[in-house]
Protein backbone atom coordinates (compact mmCIF):
# COMPACT_ATOMS: atom_id res chain seq x y z
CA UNK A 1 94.78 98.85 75.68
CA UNK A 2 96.92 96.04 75.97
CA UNK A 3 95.89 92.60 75.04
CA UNK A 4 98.87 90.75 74.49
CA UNK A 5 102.52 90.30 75.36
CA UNK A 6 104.73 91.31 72.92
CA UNK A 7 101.87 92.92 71.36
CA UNK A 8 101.15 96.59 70.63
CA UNK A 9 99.46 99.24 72.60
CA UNK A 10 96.21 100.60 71.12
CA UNK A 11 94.10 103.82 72.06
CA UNK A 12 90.36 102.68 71.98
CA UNK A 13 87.19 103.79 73.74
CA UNK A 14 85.98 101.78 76.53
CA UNK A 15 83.43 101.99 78.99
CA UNK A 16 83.64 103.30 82.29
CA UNK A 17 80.91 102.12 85.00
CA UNK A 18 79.29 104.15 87.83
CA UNK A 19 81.23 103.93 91.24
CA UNK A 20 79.94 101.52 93.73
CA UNK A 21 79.61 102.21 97.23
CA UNK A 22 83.46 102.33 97.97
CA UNK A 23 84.73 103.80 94.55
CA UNK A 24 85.91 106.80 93.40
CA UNK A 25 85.85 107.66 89.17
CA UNK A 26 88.16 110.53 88.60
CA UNK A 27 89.47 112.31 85.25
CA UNK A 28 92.93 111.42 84.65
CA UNK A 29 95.12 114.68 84.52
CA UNK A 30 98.82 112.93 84.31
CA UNK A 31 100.60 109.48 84.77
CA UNK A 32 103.99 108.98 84.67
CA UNK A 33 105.18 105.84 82.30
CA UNK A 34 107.32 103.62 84.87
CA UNK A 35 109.53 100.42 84.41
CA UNK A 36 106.81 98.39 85.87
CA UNK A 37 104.32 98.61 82.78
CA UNK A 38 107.49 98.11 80.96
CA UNK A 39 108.37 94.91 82.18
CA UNK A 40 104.15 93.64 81.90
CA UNK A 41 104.01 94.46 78.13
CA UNK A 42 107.45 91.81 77.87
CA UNK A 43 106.07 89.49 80.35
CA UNK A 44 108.43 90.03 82.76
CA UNK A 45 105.56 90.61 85.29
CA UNK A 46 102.59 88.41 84.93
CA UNK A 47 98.94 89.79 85.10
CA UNK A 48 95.62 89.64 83.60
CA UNK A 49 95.37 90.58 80.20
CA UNK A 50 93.13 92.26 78.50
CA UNK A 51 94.27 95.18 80.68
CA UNK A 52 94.37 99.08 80.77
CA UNK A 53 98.25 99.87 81.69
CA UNK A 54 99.42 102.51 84.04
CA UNK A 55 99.81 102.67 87.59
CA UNK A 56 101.15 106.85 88.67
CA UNK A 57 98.58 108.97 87.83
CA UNK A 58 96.42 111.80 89.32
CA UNK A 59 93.72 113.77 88.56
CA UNK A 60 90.58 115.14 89.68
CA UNK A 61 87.33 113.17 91.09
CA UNK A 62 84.66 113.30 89.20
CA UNK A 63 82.45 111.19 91.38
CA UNK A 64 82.19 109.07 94.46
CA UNK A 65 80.30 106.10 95.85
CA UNK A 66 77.34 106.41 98.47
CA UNK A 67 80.12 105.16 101.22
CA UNK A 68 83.26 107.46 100.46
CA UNK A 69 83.90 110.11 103.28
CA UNK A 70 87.92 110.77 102.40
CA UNK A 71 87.46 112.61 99.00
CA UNK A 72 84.69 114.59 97.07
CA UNK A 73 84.01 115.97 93.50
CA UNK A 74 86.26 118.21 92.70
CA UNK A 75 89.31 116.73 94.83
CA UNK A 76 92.91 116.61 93.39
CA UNK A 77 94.29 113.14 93.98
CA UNK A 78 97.03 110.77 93.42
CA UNK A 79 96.80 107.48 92.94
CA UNK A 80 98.97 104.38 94.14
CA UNK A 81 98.40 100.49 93.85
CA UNK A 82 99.37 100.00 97.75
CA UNK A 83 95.48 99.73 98.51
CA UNK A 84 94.96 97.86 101.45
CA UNK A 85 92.14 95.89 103.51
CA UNK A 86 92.84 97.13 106.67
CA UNK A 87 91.85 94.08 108.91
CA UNK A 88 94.52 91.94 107.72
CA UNK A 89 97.47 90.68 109.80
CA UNK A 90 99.89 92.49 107.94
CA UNK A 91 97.62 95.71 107.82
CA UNK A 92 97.08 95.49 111.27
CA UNK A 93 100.86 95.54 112.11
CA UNK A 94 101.20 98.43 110.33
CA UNK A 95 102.45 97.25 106.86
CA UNK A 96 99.56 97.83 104.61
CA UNK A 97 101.54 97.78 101.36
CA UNK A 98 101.74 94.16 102.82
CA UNK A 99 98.08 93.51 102.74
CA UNK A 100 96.88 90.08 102.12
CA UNK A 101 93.66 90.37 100.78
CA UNK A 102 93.58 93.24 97.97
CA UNK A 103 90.32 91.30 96.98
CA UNK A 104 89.24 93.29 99.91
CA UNK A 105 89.24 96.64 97.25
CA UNK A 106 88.10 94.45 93.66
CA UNK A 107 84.67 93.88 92.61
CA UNK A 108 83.35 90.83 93.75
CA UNK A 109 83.04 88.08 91.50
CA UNK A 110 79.86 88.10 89.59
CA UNK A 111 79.39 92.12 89.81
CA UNK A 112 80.04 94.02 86.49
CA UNK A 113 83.39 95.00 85.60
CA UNK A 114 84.47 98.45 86.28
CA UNK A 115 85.88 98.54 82.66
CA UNK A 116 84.36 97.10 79.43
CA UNK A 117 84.78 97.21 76.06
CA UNK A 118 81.60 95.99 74.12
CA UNK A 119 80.62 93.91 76.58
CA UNK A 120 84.05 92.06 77.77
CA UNK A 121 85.03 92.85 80.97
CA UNK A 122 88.53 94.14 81.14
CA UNK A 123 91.18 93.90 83.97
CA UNK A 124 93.34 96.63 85.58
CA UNK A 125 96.48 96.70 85.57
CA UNK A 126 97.67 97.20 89.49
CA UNK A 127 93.96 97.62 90.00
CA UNK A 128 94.44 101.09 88.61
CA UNK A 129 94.79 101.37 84.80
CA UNK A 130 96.40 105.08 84.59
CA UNK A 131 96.71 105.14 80.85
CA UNK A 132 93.38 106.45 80.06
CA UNK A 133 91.35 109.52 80.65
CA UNK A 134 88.53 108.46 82.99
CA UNK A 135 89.73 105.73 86.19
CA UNK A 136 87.14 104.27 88.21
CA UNK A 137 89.11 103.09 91.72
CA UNK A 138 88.58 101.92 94.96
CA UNK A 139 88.74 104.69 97.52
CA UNK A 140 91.51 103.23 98.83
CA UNK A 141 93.53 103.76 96.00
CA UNK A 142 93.68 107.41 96.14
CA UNK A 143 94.42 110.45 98.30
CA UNK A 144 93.92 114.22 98.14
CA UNK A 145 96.14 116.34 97.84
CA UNK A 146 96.38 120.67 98.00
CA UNK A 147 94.75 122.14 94.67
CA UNK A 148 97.73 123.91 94.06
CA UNK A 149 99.91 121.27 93.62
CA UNK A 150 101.23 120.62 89.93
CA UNK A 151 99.54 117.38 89.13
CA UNK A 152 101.64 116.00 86.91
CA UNK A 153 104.64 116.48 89.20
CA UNK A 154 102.36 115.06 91.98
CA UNK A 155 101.88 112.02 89.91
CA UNK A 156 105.47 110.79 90.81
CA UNK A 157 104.45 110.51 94.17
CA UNK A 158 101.55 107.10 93.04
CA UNK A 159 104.73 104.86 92.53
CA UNK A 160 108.54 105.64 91.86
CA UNK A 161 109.33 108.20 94.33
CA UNK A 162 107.23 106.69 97.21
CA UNK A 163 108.77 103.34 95.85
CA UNK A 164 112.75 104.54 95.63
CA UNK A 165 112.71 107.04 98.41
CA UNK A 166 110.59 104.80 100.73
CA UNK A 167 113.14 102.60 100.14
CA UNK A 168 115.79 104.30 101.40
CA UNK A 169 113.73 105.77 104.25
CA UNK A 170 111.52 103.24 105.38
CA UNK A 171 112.94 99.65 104.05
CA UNK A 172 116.50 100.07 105.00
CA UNK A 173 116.04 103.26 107.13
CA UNK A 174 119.26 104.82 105.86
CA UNK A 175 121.12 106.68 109.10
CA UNK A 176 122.96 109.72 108.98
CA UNK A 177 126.35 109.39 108.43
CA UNK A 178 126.01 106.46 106.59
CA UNK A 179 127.34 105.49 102.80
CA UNK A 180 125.17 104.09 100.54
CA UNK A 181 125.19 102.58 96.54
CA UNK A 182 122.61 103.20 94.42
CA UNK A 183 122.96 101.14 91.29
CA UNK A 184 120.58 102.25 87.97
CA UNK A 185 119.63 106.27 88.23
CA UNK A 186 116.47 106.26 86.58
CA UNK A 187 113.27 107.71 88.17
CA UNK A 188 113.53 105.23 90.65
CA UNK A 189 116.91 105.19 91.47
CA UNK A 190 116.82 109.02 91.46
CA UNK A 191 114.14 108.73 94.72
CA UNK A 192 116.48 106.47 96.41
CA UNK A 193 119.16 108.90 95.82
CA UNK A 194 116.83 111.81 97.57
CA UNK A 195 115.60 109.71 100.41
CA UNK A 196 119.07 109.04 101.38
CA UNK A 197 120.27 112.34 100.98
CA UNK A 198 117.02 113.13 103.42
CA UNK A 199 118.09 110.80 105.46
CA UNK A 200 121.72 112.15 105.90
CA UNK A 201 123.71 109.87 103.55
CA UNK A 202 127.87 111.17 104.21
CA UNK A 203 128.38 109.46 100.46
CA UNK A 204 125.94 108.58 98.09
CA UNK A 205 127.94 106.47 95.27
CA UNK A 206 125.78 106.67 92.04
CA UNK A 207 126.17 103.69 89.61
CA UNK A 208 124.80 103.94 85.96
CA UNK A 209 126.23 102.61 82.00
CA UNK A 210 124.28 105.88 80.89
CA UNK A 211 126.77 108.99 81.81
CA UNK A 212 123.91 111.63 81.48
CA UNK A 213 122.32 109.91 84.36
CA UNK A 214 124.76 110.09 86.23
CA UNK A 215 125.08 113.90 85.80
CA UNK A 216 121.40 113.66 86.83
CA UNK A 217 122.35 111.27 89.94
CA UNK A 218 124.47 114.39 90.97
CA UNK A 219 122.13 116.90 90.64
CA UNK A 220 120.03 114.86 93.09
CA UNK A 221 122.49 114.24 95.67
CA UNK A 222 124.87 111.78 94.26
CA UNK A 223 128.73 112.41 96.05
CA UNK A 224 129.91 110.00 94.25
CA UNK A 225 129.46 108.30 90.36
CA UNK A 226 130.84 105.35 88.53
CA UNK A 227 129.80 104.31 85.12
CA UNK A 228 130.95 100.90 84.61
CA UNK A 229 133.70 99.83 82.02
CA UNK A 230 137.40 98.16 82.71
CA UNK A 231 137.03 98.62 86.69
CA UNK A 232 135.60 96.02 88.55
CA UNK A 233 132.53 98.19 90.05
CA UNK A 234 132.65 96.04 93.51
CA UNK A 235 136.24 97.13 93.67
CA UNK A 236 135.67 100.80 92.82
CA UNK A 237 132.58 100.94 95.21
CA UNK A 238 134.52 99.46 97.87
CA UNK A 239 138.01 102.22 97.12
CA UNK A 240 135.66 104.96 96.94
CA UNK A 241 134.19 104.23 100.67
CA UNK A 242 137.17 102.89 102.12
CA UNK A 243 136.03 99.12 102.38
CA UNK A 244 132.52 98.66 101.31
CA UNK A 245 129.04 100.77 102.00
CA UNK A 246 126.55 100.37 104.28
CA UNK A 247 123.55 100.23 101.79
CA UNK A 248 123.28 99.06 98.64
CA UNK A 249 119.76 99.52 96.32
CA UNK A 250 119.65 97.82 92.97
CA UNK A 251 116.92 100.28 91.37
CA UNK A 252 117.17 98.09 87.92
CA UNK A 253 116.30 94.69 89.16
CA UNK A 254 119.14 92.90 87.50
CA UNK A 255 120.28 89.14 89.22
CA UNK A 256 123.78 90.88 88.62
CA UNK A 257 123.39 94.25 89.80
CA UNK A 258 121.98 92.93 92.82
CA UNK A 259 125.04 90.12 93.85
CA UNK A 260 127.20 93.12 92.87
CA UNK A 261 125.03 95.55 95.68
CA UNK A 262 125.54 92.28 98.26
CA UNK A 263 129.08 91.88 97.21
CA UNK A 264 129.87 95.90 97.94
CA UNK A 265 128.57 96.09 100.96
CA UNK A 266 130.66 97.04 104.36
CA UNK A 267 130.18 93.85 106.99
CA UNK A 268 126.67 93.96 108.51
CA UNK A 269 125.75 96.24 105.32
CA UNK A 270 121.95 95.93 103.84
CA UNK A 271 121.49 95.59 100.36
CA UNK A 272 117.79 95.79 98.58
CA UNK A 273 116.68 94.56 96.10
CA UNK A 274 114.24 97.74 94.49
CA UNK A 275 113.89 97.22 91.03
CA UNK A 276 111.60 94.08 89.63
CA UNK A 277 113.61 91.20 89.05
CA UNK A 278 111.84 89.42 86.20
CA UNK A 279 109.98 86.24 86.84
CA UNK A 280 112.12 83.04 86.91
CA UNK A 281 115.54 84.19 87.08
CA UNK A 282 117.57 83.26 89.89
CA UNK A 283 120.18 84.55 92.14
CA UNK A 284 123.32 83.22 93.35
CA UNK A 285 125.35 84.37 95.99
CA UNK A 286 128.91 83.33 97.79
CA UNK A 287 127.54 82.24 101.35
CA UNK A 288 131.44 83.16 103.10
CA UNK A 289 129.44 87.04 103.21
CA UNK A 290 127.40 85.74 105.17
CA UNK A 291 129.35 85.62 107.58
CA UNK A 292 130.67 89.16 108.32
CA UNK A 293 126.40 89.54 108.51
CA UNK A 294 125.93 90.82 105.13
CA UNK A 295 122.12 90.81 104.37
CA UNK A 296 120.08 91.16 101.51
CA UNK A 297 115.75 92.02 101.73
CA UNK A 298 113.58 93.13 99.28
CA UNK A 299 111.21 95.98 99.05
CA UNK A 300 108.30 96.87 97.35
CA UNK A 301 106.81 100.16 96.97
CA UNK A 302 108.76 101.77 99.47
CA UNK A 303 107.76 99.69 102.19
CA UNK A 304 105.24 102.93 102.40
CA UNK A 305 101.91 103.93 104.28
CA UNK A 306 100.78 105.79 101.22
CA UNK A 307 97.94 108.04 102.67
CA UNK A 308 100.65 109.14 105.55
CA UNK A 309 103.70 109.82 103.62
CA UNK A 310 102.24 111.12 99.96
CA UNK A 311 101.31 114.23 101.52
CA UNK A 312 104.87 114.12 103.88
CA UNK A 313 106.56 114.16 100.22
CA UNK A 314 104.79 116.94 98.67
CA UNK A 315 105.36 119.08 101.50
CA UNK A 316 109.19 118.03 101.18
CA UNK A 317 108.41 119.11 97.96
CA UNK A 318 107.49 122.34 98.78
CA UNK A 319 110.02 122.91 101.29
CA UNK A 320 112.66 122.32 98.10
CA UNK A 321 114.00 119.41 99.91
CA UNK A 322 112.37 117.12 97.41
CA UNK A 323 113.23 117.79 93.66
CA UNK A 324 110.67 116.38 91.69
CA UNK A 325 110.06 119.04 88.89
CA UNK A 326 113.79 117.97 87.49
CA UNK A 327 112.62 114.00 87.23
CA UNK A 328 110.69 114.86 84.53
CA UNK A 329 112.39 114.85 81.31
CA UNK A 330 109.32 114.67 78.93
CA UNK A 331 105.43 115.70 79.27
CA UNK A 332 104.09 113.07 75.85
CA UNK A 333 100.39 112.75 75.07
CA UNK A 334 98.80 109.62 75.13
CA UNK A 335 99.00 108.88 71.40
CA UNK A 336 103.15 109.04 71.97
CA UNK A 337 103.19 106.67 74.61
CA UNK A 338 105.17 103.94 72.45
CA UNK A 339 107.56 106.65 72.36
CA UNK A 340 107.67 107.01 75.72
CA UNK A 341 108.35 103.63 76.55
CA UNK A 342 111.15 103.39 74.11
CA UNK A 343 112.98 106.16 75.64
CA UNK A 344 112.79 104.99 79.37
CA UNK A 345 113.93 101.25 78.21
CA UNK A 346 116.94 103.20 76.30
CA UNK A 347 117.77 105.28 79.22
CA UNK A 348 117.18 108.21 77.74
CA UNK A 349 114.64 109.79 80.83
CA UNK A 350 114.37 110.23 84.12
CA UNK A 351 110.55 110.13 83.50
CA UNK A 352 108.02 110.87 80.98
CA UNK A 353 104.32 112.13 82.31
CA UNK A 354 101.45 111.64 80.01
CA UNK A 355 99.22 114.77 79.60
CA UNK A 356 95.85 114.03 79.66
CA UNK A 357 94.91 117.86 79.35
């Protein structure tokens, strides 16, 4: 539980209600502890408190509304907050992590909550709420995935590798050939890393203050790593690919990491903006890069069609062409999430999974 910002996390027993027509409960096996929930608990992303954190789990379904066709009891699932309406505009042109109406996959006002805790209704955080053992979600929240599938390495797959290699496959469709920056090497950065190595990346320049990351940047396909001191990184960025890269990703969502990705680039170069930028701060850029058609987008979550690509991943997975056993550094329980969080602000992980079982 998290009630407010600034404030502690507690582990307290809720209640749970009975799907509705077009909900799925399922018992929460793993979810990974990502930046995102990070950045709620400091107010850096605003939402409705009280609230359940967590947003990359999976688990198993314990049981389904009267309408639900795509999963049963008994299904393994993952979990992502790109639910969608479907009727949309965006949804419609085929950008459903661009829906417009999520509303479409709440509880309407005036129904009760799908979590409580004596009586007060309590919000979900991403309409998920991953840190606890029971999640009751709209169907299409979640999709199933092969039995034998580790589920706490499938976890990864509800947010930061659909978010960092989508990214580099879908939002700036990375070409082969191509040289690319990837600036933080976190979980998130470490999926942009692998989607542009999937996508045929020449150079892959790895950028991180933490040097064991970027020993973990080359494990995942890094060709290249600077850890920022006395060298201007722009300059060493642009020396190291003869003039400037073709993509840029800031995977932190720094105002300074991000003029530095623009600033890097080769002329007509994309950078994108990955990681969430907190709320308020601005960013300034010199307009003369402009003109050499420099541009600059954002992305979120991958730019992804999560019910097409999650299961495209985990067979990547199991083809080895998609390391995800090595991003996790820690399995915690749910009592050591504090700890958790602590290590991922420090740098310290890749990512930590909480075990549920």
């Amino acid at each position: 539980m998290f009630r407010e910002i600034g404030g502690p996390i507690t582990i307290e027993t809720i209640d749970v209600d009975e799907p509705a027509p077009n909900e799925v409960r399922l018992r929460t096996t793993a979810c990974g502890v990502c930046h995102s929930d990070l950045h709620f608990m400091k107010g850096s992303i605003a939402g409705p408190l009280p609230t359940v954190p967590g947003h990359e789990p999976a688990g198993i379904v314990e049981a389904v509304g009267s309408n639900v066709t795509s999963v049963e009891p008994g299904d393994h699932v993952i979990a992502c907050t790109s639910m969608y309406c479907g009727t949309c505009k965006q949804c419609q042109l085929g950008r459903p992590h661009l829906c417009t109406d999520r509303r479409f996959c709440m509880r309407a006002k005036g129904e009760p909550p799908r979590l409580s805790l004596d009586g007060m209704p309590l919000k979900q955080f991403a309409d998920l709420s991953g840190f606890a053992e029971v999640m009751l979600v709209h169907e299409r929240a979640v999709v199933k995935i092969a039995d034998d599938l580790p589920l706490d390495v499938a976890s990864l797959v509800g947010c930061g590798v659909t978010t960092g290699v989508g990214a580099a496959l879908n939002t700036a469709k990375v070409t082969p050939g191509s040289s690319v920056a990837v600036f933080g090497c976190g979980g998130v950065g470490a999926s942009v890393i692998q989607g542009a190595r999937l996508a045929g990346a020449r150079q892959i320049i790895a950028i991180d203050i933490v040097p064991s990351k970027l020993d973990t940047a080359r494990h995942f396909g890094a060709t290249d790593t600077i850890q920022p001191g006395d060298e201007d990184v722009v300059r060493a960025i642009k020396k190291l690919s003869g003039g400037g890269v073709d993509f840029a990703f800031d995977a932190v969502g720094n105002v300074n990491l991000t003029a530095q990705c623009f600033y890097a680039l080769a002329p007509r170069g994309l950078a994108v903006v990955v990681g969430a930028i907190p709320q308020g701060q601005k960013l300034e850029l010199e307009p003369g890069h402009f003109y050499v058609e420099k541009m600059i987008t954002g992305s979120i979550m991958g730019s992804n069609r999560f019910h097409l690509e999650a299961p495209q991943y985990l067979e990547l997975y199991r083809q080895g062409r998609l390391d995800l056993d090595s991003m996790i550094s820690a399995r915690v329980t749910l009592d050591e999430v504090d700890d958790a969080l602590a290590a991922m602000e420090a740098g310290e992980v890749t990512r930590s999974v909480i075990m549920f079982n």
